[in-house]
N, C-alpha and C. Protein backbone atom coordinates (compact mmCIF):
# COMPACT_ATOMS: atom_id res chain seq x y z
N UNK A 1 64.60 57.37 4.85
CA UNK A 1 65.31 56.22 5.38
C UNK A 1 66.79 56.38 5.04
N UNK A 2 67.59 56.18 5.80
CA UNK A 2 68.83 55.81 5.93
C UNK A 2 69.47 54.38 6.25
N UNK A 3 70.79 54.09 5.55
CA UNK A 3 70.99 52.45 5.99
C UNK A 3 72.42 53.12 6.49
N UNK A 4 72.69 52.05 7.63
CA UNK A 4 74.09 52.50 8.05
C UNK A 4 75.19 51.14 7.50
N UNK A 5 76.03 50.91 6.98
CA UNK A 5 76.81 49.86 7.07
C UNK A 5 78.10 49.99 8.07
N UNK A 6 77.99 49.19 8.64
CA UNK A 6 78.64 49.12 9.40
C UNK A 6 79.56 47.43 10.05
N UNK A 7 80.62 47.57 10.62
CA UNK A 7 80.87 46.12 11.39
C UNK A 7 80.88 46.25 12.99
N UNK A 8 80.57 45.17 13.46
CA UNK A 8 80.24 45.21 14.87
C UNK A 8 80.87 43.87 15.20
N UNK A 9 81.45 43.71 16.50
CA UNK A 9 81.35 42.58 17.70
C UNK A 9 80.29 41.88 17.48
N UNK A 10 79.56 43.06 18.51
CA UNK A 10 78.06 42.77 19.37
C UNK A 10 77.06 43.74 18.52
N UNK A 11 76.27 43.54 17.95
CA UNK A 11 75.11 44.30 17.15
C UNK A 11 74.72 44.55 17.91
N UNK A 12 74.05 44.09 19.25
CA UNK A 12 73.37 44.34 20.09
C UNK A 12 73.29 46.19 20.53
N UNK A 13 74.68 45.85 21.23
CA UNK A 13 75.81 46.38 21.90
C UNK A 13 75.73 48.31 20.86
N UNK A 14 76.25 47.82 19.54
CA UNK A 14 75.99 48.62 18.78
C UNK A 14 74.85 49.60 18.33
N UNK A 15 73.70 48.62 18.11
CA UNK A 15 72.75 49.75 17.85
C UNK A 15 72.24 50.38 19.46
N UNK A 16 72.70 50.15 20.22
CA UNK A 16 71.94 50.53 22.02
C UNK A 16 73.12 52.00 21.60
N UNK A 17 74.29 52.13 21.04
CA UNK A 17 75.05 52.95 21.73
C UNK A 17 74.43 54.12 20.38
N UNK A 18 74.41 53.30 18.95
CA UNK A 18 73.68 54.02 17.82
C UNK A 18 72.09 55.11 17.91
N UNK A 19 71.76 54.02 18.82
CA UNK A 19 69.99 54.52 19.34
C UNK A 19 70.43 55.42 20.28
N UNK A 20 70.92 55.88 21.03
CA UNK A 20 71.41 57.41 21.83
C UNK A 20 71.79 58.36 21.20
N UNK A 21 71.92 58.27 19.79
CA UNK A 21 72.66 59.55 19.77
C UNK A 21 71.57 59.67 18.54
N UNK A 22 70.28 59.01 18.41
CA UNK A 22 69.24 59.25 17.22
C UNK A 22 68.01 59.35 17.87
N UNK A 23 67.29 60.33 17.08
CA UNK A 23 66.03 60.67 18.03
C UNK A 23 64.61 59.75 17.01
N UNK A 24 65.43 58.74 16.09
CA UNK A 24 64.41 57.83 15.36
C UNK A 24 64.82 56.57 15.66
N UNK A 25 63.91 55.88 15.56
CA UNK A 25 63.73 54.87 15.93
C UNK A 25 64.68 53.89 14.88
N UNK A 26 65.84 52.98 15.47
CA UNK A 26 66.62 52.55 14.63
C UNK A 26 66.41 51.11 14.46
N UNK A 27 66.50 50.22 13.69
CA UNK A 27 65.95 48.82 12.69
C UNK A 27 67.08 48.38 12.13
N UNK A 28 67.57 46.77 12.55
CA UNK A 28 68.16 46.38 12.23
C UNK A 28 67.89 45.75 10.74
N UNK A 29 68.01 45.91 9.59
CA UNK A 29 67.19 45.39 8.85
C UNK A 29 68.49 43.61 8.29
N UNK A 30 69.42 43.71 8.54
CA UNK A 30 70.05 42.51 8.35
C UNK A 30 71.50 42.50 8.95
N UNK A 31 71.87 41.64 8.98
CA UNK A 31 73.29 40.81 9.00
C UNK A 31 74.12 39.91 8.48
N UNK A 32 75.34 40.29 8.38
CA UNK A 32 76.30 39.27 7.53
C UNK A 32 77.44 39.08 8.10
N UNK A 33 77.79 37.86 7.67
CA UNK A 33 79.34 37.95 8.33
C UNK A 33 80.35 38.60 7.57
N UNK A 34 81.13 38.95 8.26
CA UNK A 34 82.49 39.20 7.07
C UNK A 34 83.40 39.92 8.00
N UNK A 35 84.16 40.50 7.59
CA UNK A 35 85.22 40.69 8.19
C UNK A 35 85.18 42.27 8.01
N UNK A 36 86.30 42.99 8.46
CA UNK A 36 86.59 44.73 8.43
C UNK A 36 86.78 45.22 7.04
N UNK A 37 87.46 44.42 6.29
CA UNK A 37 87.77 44.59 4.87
C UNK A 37 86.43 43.97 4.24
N UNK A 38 85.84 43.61 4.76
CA UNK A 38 84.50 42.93 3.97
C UNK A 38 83.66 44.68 3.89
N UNK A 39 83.54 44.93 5.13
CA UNK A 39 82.84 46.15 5.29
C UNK A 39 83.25 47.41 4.50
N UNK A 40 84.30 47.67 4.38
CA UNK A 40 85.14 48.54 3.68
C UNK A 40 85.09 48.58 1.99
N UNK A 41 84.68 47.24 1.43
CA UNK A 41 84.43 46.51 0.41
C UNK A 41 82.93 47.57 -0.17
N UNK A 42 81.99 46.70 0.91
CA UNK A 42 80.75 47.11 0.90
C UNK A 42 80.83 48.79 1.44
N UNK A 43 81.31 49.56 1.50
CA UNK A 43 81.16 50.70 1.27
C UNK A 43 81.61 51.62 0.32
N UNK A 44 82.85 50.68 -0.57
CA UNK A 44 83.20 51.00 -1.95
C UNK A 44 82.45 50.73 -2.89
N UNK A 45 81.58 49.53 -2.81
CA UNK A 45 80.38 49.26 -3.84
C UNK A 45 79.45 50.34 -3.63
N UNK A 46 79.19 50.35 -2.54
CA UNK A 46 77.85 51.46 -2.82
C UNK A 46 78.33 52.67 -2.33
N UNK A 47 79.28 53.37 -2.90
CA UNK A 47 79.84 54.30 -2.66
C UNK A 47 79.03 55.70 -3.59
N UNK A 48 78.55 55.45 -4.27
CA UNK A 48 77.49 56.64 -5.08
C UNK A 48 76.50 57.07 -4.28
N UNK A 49 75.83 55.93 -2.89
CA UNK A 49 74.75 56.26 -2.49
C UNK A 49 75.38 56.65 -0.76
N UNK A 50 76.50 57.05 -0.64
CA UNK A 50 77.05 57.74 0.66
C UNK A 50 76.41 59.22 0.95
N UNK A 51 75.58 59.31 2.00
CA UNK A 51 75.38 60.03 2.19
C UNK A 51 76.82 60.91 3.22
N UNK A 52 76.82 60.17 4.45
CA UNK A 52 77.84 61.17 5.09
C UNK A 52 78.47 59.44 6.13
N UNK A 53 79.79 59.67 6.42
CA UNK A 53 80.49 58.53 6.56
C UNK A 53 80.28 57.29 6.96
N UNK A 54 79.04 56.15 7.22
CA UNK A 54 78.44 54.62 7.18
C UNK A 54 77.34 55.12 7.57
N UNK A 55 77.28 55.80 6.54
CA UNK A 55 75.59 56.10 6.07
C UNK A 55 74.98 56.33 4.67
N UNK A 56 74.27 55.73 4.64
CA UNK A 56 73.82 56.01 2.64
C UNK A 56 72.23 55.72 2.28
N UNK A 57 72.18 56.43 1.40
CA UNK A 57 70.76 56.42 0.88
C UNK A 57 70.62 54.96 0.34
N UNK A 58 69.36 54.59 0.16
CA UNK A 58 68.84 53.58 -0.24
C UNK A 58 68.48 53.02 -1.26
N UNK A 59 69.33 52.82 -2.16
CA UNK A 59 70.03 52.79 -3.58
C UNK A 59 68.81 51.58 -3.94
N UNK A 60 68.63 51.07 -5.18
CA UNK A 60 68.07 50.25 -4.96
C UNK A 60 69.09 48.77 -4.87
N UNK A 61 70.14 49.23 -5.75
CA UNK A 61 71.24 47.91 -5.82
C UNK A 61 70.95 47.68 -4.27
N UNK A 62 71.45 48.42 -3.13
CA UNK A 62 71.81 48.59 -1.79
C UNK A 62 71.00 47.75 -1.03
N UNK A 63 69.81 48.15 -1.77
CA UNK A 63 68.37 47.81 -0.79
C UNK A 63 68.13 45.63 -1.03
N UNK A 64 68.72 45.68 -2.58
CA UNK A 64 68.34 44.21 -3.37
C UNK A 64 69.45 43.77 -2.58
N UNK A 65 70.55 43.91 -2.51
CA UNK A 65 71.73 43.47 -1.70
C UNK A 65 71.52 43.07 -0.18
N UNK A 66 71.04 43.98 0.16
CA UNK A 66 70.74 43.69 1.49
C UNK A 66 69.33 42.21 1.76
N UNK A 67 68.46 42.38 0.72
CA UNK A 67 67.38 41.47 0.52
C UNK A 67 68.17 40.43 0.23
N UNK A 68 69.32 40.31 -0.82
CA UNK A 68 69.02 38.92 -1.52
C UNK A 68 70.35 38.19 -0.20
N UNK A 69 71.00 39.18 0.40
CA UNK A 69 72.36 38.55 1.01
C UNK A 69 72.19 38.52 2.54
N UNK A 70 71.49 39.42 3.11
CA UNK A 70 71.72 39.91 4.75
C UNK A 70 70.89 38.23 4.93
N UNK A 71 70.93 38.35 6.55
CA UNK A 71 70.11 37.36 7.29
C UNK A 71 69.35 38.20 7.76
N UNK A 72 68.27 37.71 8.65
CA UNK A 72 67.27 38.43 9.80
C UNK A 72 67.96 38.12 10.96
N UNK A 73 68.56 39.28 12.03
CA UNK A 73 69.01 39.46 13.15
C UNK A 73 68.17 38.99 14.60
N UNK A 74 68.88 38.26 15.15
CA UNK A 74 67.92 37.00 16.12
C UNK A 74 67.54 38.05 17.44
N UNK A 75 68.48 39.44 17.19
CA UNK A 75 68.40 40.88 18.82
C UNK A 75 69.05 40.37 19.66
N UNK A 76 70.32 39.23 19.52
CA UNK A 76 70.90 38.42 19.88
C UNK A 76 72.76 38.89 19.73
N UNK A 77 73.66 39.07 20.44
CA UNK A 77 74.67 39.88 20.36
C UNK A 77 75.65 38.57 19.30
N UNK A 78 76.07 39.43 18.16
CA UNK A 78 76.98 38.43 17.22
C UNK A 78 78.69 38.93 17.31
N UNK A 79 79.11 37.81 16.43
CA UNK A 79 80.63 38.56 16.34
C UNK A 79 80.61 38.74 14.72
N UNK A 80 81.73 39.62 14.28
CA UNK A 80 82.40 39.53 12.71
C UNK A 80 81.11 39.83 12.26
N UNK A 81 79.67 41.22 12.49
CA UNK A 81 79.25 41.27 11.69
C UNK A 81 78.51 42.56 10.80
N UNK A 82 78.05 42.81 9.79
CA UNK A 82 77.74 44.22 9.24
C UNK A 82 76.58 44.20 9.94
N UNK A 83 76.11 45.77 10.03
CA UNK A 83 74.91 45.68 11.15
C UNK A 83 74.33 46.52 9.75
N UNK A 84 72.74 46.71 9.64
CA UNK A 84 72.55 48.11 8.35
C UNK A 84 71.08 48.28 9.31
N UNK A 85 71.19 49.61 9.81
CA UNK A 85 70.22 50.10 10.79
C UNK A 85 69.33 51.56 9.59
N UNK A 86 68.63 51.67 10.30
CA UNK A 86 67.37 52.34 9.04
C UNK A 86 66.87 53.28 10.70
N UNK A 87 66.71 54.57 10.00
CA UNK A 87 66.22 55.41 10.59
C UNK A 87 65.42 56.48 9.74
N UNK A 88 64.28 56.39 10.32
CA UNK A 88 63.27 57.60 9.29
C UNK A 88 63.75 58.81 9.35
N UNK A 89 64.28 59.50 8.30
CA UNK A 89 65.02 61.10 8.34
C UNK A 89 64.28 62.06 7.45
């Protein structure tokens, strides 16, 4: 598994263009609001578990973070938000 952090517009929008260029099946596993510097933030925190550029292993801090903070994504296009997509690798 892989988590991507990332910020998006449209999540939607995002993982459709993410899911083309992956031959696994990609999972939104949450959402948050925040801003570009929010995201940038959150990739300095979990910066030990970077695999290769808004992508990272599944730390467990990473994983509790995402549990105790994300929302569940409605597949519904948002604004201002981190997308963290999971692909079996």
């Amino acid at each position: 598994m892989t988590i991507k952090i990332g910020w998006a517009l449209n999540v939607a929008e995002r993982l459709a263009t993410l899911q083309t260029a992956s031959p696994q099946k990609l999972l939104v596993l949450g959402v948050l609001r925040g801003t570009i510097e929010q995201e940038r933030l959150a990739h300095r925190l979990f910066a030990v578990h970077r695999l290769l550029g808004e992508w990272f292993a599944p730390g467990e801090d990473l994983m509790r973070f995402i549990a105790d903070h994300a929302q569940d994504w409605s597949g519904e296009g948002a604004t201002e938000i981190f997308d963290a997509a999971e692909a079996n690798v």
